[in-house]
Protein backbone atom coordinates (compact mmCIF):
# COMPACT_ATOMS: atom_id res chain seq x y z
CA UNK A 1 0.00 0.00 0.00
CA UNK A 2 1.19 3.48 -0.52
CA UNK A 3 2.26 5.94 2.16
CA UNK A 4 0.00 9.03 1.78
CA UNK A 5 3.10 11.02 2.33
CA UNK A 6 5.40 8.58 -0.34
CA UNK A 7 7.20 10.84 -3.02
CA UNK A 8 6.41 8.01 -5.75
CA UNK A 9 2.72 8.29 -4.93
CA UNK A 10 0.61 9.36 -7.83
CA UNK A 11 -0.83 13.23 -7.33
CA UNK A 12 -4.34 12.84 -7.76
CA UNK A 13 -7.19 15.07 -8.14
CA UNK A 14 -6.58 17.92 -6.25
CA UNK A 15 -5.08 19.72 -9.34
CA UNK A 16 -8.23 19.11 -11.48
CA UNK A 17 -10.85 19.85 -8.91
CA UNK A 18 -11.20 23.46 -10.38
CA UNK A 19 -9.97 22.18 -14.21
CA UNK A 20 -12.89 22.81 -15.80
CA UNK A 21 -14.39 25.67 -14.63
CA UNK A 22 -13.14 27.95 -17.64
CA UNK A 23 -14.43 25.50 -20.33
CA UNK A 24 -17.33 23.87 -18.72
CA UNK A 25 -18.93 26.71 -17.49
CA UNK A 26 -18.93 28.34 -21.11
CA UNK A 27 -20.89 25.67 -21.93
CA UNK A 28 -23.68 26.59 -19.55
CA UNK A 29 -23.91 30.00 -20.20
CA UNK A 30 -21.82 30.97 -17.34
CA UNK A 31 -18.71 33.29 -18.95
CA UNK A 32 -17.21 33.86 -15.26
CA UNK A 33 -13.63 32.12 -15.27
CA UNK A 34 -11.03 30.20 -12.72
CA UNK A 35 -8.48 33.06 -13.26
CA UNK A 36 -5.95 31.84 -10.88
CA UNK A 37 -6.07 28.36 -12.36
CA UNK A 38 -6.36 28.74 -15.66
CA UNK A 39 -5.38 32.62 -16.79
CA UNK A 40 -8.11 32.87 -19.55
CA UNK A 41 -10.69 35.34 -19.56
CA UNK A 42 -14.31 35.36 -21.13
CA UNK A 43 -16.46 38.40 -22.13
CA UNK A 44 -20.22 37.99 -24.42
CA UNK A 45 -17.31 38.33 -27.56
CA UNK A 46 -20.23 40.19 -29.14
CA UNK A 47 -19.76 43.13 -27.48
CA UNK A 48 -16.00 44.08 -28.54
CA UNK A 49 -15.02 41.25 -30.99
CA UNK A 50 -17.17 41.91 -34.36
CA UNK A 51 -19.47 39.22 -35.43
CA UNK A 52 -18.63 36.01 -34.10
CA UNK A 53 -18.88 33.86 -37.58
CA UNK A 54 -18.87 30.22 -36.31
CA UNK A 55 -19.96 30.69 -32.66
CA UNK A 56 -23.20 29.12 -33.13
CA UNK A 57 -22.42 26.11 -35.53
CA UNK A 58 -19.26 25.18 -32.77
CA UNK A 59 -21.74 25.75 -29.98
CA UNK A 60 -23.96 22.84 -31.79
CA UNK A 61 -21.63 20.68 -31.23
CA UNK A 62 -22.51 18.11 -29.07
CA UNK A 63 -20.45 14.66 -27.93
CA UNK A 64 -22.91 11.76 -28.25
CA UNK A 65 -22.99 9.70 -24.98
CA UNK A 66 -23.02 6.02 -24.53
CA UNK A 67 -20.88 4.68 -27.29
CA UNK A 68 -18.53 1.95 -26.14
CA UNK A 69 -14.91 2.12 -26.37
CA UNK A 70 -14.13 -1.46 -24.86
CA UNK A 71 -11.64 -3.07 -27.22
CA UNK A 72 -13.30 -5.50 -29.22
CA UNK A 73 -12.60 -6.96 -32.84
CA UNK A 74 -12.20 -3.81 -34.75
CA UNK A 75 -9.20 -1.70 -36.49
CA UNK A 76 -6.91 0.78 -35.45
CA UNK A 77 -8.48 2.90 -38.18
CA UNK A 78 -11.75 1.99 -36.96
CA UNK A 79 -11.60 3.05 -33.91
CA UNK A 80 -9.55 5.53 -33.75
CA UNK A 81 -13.03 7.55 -34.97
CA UNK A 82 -14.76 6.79 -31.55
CA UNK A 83 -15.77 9.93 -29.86
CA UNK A 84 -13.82 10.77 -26.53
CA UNK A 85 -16.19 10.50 -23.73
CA UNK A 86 -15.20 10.26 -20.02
CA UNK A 87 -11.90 10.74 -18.93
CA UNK A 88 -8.65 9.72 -16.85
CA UNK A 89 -5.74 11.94 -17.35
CA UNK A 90 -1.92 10.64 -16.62
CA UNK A 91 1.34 12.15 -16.61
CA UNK A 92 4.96 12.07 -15.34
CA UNK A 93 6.81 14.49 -13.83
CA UNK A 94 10.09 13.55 -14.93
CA UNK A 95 11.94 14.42 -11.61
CA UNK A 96 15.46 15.66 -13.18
CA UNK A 97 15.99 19.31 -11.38
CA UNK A 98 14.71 21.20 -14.05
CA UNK A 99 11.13 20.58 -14.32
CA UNK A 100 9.00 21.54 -10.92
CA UNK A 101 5.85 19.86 -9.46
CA UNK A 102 4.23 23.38 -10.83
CA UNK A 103 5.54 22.51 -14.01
CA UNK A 104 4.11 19.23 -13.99
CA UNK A 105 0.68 20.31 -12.69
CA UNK A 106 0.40 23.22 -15.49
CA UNK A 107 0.70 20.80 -18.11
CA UNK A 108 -1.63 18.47 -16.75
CA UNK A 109 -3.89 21.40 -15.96
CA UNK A 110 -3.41 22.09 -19.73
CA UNK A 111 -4.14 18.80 -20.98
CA UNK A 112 -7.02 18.81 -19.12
CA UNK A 113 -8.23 22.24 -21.12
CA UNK A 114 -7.55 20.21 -24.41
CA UNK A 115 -9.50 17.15 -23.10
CA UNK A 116 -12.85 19.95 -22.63
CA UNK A 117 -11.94 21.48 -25.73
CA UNK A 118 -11.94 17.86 -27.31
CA UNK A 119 -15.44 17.75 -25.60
CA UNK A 120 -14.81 14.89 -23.38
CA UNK A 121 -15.65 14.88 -19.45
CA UNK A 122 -12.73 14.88 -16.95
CA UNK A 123 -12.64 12.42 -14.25
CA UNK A 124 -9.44 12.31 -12.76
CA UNK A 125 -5.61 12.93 -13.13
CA UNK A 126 -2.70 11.32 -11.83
CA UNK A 127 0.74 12.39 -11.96
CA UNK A 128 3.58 9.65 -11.21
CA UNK A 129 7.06 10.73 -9.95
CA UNK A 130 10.11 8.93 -11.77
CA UNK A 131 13.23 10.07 -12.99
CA UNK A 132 12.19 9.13 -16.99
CA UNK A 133 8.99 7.32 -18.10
CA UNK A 134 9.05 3.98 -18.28
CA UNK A 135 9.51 2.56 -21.43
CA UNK A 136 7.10 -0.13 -20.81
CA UNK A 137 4.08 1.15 -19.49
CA UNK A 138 5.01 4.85 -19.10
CA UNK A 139 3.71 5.09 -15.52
CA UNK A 140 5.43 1.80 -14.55
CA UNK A 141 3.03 -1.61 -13.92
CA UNK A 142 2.47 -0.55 -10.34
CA UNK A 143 1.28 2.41 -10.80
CA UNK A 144 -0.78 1.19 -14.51
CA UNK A 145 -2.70 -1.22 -12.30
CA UNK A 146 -3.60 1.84 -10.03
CA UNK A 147 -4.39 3.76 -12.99
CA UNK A 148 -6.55 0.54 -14.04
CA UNK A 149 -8.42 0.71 -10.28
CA UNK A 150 -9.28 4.59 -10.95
CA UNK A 151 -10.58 3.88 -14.22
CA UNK A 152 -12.69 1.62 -13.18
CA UNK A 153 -13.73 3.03 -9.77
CA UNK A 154 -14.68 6.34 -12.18
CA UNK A 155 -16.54 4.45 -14.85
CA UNK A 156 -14.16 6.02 -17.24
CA UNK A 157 -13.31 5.05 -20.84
CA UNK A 158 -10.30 6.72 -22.04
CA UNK A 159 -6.85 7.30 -20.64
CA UNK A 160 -5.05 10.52 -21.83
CA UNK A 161 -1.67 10.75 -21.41
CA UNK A 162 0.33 13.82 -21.01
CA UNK A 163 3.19 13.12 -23.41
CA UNK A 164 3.53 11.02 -26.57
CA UNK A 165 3.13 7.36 -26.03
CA UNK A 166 5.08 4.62 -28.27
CA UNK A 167 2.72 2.43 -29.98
CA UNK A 168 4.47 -0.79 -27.35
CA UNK A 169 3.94 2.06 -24.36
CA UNK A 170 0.03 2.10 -25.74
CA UNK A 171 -0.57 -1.34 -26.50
CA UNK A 172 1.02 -2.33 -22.92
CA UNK A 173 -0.83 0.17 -20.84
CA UNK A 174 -4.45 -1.07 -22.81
CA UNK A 175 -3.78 -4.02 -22.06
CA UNK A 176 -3.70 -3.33 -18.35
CA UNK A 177 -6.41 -0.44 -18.29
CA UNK A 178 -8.73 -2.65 -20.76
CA UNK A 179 -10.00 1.36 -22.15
CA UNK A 180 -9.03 3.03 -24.97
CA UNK A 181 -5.47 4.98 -24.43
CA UNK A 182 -4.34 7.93 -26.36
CA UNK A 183 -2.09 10.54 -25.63
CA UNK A 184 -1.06 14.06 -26.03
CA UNK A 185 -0.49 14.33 -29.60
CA UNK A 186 -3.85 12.21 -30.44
CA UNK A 187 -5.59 14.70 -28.65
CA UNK A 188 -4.07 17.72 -30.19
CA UNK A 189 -4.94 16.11 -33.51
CA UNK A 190 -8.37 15.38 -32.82
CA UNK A 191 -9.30 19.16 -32.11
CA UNK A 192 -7.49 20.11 -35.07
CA UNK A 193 -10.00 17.95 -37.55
CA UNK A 194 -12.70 19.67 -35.23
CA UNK A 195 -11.84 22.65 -36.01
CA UNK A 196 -10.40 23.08 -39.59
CA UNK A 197 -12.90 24.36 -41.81
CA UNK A 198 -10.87 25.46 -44.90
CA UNK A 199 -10.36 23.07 -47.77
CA UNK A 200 -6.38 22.99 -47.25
CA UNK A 201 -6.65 23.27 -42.97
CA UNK A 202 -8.61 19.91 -43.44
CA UNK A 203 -6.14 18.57 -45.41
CA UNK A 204 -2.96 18.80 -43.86
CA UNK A 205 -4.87 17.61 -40.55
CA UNK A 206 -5.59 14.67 -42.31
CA UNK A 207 -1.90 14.57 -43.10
CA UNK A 208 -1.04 14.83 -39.98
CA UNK A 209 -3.16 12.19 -38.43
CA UNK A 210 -2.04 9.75 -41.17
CA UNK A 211 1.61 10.45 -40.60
CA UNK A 212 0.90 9.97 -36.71
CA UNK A 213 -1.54 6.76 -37.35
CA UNK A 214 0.35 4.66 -39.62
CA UNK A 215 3.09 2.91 -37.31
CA UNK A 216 0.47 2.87 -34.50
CA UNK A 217 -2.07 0.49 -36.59
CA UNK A 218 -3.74 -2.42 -34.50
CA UNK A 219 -5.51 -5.10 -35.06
CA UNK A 220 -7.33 -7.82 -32.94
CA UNK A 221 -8.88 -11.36 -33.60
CA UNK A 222 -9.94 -12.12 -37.20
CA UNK A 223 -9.26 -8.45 -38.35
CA UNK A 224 -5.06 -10.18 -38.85
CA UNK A 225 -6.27 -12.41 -41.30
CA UNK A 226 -5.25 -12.75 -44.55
CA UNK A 227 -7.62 -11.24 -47.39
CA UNK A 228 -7.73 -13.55 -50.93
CA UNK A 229 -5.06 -13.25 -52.91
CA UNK A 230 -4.18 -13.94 -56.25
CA UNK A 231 -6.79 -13.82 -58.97
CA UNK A 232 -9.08 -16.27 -56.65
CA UNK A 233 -11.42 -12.93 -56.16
CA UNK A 234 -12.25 -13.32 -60.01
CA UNK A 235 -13.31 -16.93 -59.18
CA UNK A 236 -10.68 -18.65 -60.82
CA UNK A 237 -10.09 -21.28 -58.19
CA UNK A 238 -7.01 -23.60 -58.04
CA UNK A 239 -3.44 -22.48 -58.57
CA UNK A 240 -4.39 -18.97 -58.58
CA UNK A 241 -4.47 -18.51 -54.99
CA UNK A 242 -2.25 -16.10 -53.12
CA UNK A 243 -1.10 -15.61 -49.37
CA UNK A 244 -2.88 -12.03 -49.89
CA UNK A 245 -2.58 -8.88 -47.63
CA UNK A 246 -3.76 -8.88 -43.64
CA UNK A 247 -6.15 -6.42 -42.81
CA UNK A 248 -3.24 -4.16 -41.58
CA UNK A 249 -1.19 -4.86 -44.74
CA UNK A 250 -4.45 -3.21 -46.82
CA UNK A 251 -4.69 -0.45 -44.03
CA UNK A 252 -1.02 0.06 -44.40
CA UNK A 253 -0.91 0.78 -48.40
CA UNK A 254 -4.38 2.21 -48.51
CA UNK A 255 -2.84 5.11 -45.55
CA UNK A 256 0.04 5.74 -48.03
CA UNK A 257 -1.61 6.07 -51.12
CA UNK A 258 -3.78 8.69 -49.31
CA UNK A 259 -0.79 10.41 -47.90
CA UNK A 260 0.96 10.91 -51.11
CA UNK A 261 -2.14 12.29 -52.64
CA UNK A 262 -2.65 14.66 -49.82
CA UNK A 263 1.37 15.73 -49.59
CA UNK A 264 0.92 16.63 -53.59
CA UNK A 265 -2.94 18.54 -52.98
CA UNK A 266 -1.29 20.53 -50.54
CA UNK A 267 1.60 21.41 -52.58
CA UNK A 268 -0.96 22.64 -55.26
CA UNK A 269 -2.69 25.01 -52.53
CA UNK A 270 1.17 26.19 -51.25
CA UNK A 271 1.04 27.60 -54.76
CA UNK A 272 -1.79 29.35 -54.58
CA UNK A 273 -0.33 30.84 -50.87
CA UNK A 274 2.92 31.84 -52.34
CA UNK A 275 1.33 33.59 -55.32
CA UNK A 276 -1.29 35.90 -53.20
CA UNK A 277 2.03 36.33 -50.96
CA UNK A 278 4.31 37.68 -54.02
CA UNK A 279 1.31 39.55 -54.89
CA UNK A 280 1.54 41.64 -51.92
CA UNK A 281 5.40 41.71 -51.69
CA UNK A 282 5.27 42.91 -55.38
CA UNK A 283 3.05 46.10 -54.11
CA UNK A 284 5.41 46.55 -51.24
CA UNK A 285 3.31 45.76 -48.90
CA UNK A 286 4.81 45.17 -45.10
CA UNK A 287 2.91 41.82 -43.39
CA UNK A 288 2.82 41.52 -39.36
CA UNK A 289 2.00 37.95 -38.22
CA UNK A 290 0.39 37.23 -35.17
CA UNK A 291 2.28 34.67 -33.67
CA UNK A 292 1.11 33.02 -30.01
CA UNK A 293 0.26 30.51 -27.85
CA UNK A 294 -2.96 29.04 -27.90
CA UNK A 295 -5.54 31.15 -26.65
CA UNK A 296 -3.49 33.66 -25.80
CA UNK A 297 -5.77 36.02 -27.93
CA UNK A 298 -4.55 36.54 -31.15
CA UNK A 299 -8.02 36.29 -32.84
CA UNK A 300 -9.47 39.37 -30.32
CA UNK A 301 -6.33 41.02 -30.42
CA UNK A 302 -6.60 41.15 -34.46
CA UNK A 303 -10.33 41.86 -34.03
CA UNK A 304 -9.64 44.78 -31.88
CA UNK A 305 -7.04 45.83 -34.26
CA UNK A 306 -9.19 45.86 -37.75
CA UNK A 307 -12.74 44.63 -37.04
CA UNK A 308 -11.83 41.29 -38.79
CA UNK A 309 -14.71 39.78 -36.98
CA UNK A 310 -12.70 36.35 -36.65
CA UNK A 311 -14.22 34.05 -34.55
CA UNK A 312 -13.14 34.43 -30.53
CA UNK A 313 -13.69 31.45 -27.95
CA UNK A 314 -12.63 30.56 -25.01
CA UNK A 315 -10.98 27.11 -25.70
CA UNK A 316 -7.69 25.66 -27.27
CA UNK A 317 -7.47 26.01 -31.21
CA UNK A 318 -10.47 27.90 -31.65
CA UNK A 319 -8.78 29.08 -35.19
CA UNK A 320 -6.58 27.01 -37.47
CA UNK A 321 -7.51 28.56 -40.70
CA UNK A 322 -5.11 31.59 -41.22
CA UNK A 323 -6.50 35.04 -41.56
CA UNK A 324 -5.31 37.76 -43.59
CA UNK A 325 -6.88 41.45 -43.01
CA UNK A 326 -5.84 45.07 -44.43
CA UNK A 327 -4.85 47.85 -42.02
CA UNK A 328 -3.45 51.36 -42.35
CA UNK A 329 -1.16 53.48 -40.63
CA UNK A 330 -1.54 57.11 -39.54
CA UNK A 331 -0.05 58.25 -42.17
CA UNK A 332 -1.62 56.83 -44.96
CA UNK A 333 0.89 53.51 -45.22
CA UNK A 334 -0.77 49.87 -46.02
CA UNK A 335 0.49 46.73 -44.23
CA UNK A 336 -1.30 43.55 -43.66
CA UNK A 337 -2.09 41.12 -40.26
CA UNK A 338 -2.32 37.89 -40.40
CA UNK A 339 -3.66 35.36 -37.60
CA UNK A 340 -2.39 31.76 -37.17
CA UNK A 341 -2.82 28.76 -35.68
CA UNK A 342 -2.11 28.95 -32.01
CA UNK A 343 1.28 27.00 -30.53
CA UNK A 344 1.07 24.57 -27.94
CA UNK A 345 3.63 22.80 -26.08
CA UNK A 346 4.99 19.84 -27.34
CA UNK A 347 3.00 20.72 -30.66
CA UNK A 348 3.05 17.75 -32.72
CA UNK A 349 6.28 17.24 -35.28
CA UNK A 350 3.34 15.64 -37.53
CA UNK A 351 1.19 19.02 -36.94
CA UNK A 352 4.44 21.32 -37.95
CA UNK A 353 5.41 19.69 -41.04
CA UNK A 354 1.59 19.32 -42.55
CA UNK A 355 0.87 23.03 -41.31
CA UNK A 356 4.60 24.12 -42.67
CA UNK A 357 3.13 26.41 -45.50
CA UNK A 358 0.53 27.98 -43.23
CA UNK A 359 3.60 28.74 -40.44
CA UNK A 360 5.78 30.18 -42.94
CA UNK A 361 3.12 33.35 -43.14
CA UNK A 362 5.17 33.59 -40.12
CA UNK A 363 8.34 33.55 -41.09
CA UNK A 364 8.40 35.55 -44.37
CA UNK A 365 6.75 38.02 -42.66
CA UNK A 366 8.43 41.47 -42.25
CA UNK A 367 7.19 41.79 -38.50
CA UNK A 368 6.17 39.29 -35.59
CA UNK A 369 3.40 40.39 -33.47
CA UNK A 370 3.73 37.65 -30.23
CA UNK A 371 1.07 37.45 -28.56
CA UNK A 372 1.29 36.29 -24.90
CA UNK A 373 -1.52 35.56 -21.84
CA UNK A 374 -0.20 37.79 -18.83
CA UNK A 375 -2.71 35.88 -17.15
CA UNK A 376 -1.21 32.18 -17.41
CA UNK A 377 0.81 30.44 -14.31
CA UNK A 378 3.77 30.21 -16.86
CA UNK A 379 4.03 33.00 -19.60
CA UNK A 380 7.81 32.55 -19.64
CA UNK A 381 7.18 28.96 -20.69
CA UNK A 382 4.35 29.92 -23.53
CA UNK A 383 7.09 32.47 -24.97
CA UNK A 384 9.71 29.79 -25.04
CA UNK A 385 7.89 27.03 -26.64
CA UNK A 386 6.43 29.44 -29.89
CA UNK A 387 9.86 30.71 -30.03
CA UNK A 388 10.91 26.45 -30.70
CA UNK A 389 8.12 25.95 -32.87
CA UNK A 390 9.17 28.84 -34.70
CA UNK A 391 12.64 27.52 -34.68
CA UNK A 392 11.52 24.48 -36.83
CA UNK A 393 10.05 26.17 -39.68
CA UNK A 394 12.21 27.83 -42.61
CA UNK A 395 15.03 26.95 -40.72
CA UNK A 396 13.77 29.46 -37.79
CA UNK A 397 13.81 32.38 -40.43
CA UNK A 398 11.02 34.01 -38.13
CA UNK A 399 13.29 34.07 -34.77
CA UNK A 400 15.38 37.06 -36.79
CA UNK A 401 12.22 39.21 -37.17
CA UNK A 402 11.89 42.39 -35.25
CA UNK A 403 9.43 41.29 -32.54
CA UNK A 404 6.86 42.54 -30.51
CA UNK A 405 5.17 41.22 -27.75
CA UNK A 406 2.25 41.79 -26.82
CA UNK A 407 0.97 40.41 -23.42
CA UNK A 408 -3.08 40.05 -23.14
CA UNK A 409 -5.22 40.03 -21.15
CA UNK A 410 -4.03 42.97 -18.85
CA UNK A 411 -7.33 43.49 -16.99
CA UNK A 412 -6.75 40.42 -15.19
CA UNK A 413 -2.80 39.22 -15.21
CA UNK A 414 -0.66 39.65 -11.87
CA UNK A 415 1.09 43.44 -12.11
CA UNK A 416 4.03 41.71 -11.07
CA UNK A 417 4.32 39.29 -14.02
CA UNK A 418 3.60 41.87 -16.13
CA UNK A 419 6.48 44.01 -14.71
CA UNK A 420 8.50 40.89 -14.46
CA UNK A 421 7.73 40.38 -18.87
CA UNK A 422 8.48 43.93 -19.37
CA UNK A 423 12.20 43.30 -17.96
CA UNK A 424 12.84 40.07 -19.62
CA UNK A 425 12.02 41.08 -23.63
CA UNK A 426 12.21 44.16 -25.77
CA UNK A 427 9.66 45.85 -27.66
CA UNK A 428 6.70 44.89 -24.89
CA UNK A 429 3.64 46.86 -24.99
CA UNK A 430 0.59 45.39 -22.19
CA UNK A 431 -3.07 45.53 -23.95
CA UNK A 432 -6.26 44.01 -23.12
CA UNK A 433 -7.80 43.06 -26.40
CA UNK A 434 -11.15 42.88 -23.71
CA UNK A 435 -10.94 46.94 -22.82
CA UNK A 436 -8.98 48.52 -25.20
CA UNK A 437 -6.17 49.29 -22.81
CA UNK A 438 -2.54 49.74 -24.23
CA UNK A 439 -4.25 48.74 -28.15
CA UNK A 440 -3.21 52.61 -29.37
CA UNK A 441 0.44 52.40 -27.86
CA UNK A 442 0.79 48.78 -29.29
CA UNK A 443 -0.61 50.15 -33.31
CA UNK A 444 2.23 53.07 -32.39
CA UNK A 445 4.95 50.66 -32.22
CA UNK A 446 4.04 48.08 -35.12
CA UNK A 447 4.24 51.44 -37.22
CA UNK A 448 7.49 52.33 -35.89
CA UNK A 449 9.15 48.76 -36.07
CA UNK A 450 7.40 48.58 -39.93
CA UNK A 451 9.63 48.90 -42.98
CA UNK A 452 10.04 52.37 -44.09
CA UNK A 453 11.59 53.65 -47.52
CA UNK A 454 15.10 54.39 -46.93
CA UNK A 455 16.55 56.11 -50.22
CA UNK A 456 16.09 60.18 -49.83
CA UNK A 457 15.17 61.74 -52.90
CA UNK A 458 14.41 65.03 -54.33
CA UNK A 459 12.99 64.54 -58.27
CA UNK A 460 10.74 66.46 -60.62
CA UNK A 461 7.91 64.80 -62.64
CA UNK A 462 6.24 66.14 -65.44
CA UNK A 463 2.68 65.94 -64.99
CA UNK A 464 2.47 63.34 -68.01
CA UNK A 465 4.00 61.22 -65.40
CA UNK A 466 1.01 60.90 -63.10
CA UNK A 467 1.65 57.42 -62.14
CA UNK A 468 4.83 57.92 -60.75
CA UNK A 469 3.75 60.33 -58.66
CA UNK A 470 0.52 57.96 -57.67
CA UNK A 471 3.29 55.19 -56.52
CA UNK A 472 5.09 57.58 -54.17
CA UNK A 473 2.67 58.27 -52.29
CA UNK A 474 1.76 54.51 -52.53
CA UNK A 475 4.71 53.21 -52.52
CA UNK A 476 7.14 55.60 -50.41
CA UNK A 477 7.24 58.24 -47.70
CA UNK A 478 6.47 61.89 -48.74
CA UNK A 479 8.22 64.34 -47.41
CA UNK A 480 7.35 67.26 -49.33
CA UNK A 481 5.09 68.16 -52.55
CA UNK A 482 5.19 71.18 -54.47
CA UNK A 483 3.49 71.62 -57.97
CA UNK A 484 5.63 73.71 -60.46
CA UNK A 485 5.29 75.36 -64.10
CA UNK A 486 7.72 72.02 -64.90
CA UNK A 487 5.66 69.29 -62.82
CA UNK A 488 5.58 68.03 -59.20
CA UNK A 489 8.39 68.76 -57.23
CA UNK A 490 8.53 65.79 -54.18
CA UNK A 491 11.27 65.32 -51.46
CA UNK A 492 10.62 61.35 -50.44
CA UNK A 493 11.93 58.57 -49.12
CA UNK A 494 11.78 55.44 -51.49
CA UNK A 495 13.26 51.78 -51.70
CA UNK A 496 15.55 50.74 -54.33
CA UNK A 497 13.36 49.32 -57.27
CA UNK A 498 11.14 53.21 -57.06
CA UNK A 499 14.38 55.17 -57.13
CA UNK A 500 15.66 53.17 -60.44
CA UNK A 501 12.23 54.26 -61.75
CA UNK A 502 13.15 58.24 -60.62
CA UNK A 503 16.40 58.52 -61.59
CA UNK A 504 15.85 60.24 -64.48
CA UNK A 505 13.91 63.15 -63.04
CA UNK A 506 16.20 63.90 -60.23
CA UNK A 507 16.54 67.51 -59.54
């Protein structure tokens, strides 16, 4: 039996009695939130945010109850597809001097918000002490047949872990549990095809789950047997049987014949991507991406900023679609700001590669807008892990972008972290995409870190030249205009490619 006070001892679920009160209460109408616990805010979204474009279909969405996840003879493909229900979480805080019990807690606090975003019910959570997990069973078979005890004790039917699990780690510890077990990167994956709605954002999370499914395929009972081979299908009988495929052989080619035709349909739409992107590059115009964890704010902070009327929720990967909208500066300057998908830690390798075109928005981008929750136990630990996903895409291109960071959610973050964030990074402006507060200082500074025409000249165009004149002011930064017998007379600043184009008129 275990000592109450043993270090080994699983932490149970005193860290999720308040897990759910951000998420769960949403769902009853109730926007109040567990600030303390889970630093996220909620406000009616109406009333500062635009029109909320999906709120209603995503509120429709309900999790249908009473479907059995017991293992019985069916696919890995097969039921993979089973709706998450009730819950046990399980993690390991991999005691090596560098990650705290906090740390531990906050992610399983975390995977707890993905489980409610995922629109399953939370039991329970566990978190097992050991120096690495076990390579086995992850927790370790002591602590698996405890797991097993809970699970049943809760009339649970799923087992989320908080990491990724090998598919020998899996099969071991549903074996023990006798429930369905997924982990981390499952999860993540099943929000994503939740929530992509656009034709390539359903694509590459296909991709993804493919990539992630295909050495993780199971089969039980007669599902391993072989199919007929040969020509025998065609009834032509002796001699022209074959040994055939296994059900997981046919799953097997079948999920790489649909991966290569979703690697080259997603090509085809990176095509499209890159051409609107020239497009705007070949009108000079600068592009901020809004880069942040999820649900950080980036979707109200970019409503707040243009009126995009982008759809804001409370809950994890509430947009995975990227979002392009138009803004101005004050004096007269175009740029672009572009929303995407919200960074997670651990975000799945499978997730970064299929969402690699979307993330370069990111990094070819001529600014990064980094959005951070002042509110969250650990915003030191968001920053770090967008700053690795980051790191992974166009060989971490976007990590030498000015930056600015932008920490949300002011009305209701600690003063002290906020002072603490202001120390630790450059370029930080605090705004509460909520009230308003700090939005006119943060516009100020995205202007100021924009761009700008560097090449001083001082030309005269005849006034048959009318559309030079039009891209100058489009174009470049005008100093001073003065119309003449000869023409215009303008003292500008320009980039290279406008002053080839006024080098003949220069006074």
């Amino acid at each position: 039996m275990t000592h109450p006070h043993d270090p080994t001892a699983p932490r149970r679920s005193s860290l999720l009695d308040r897990r759910a009160a951000a998420l769960a209460d949403d769902r009853d109408g109730d926007t109040g939130r567990d600030v303390e616990e889970w630093g996220s805010w909620g406000t009616p979204a109406d009333d500062v945010d635009g029109d909320q474009l999906e709120r209603e279909e995503r509120a429709a969405l309900r999790r249908v109850r009473g479907l059995s996840t017991e293992l019985e003879d069916v696919t890995e493909v097969e039921y993979r597809q089973l709706r998450l229900e009730r819950v046990v979480l399980a993690g390991v805080w991999a005691d090596d001097g560098q990650t705290t019990a906090e740390d531990a807690e906050n992610s399983l606090r975390e995977l707890a918000a993905l489980a409610e975003t995922a629109g399953s019910e939370v039991l329970d959570g566990l978190i097992q002490r050991r120096l690495k997990p076990d390579p086995a069973t992850y927790l370790g078979s002591g602590k698996a047949k405890e797991l097993a005890d809970i699970v049943a004790a809760e009339g649970a039917d799923t087992v989320i872990c908080d990491g990724e699990l090998g598919p020998s780690q899996r099969r071991a510890l549903e074996d023990i549990v006798r429930v369905k077990v997924i982990d981390r990167t499952a999860l993540i994956l099943d929000i994503f095809a939740q929530h992509a709605k656009s034709k390539e954002g359903r694509a590459q999370v296909e991709l993804a789950q493919l990539q992630y499914l295909l050495p993780r395929l199971r089969g039980w009972g007669e599902s391993m047997s072989r199919q007929a081979g040969g020509r025998v299908a065609g009834g032509e009988g002796i001699g022209s049987r074959g040994p055939g495929e296994t059900k997981i052989e046919l799953d097997r080619r079948r999920i790489n014949t649909r991966i290569a035709k979703l690697r080259r349909d997603i090509a085809a739409m990176k095509t499209v991507r890159d051409t609107k992107r020239s497009s705007r590059r070949a009108n000079k115009v600068p592009s901020v991406a809004i880069v942040g964890y999820t649900n950080a704010g980036k979707s109200s902070l970019l409503n707040r900023l243009t009126g995009a009327g982008v759809l804001v929720q409370n809950q994890l990967f509430a947009t995975l679609d990227p979002t392009v909208r138009r803004a101005e500066t004050a004096d007269g300057r175009v740029y672009t700001l572009s929303d995407t998908v919200g960074f997670v830690r651990h975000l799945p390798h499978q997730l970064v590669e299929a969402f690699r075109s979307t993330l370069e928005e990111a990094a070819q981008a001529d600014v990064l807008l980094h959005v951070v929750d002042g509110s969250h136990p650990d915003p030191e630990g968001q920053i770090a892990a967008v700053h690795a996903v980051l790191a992974e895409v166009d060989e971490g291109a976007a990590l030498h972008l000015p930056e600015i960071i932008a920490v949300n959610k002011a009305d209701i973050a600690d003063p002290e972290v906020l002072d603490r964030l202001r120390r630790l990074h450059d370029r930080v402006v605090v705004v509460s995409a909520r009230t308003g507060a700090g939005v006119d200082e943060l516009v100020a500074l995205v202007e100021e870190v924009l761009p700008r025409p560097e090449i001083l000249v001082d030309v005269l165009v005849p006034y048959s030249r009318g559309d030079l004149v039009a891209r100058l002011h489009d174009e470049g930064e005008v100093l001073a205009e003065e119309h003449t017998a000869e023409g215009t007379r303008l003292s500008a600043k320009v980039d290279p490619e406008l002053h080839g184009h006024l080098a003949d008129y220069a006074v």
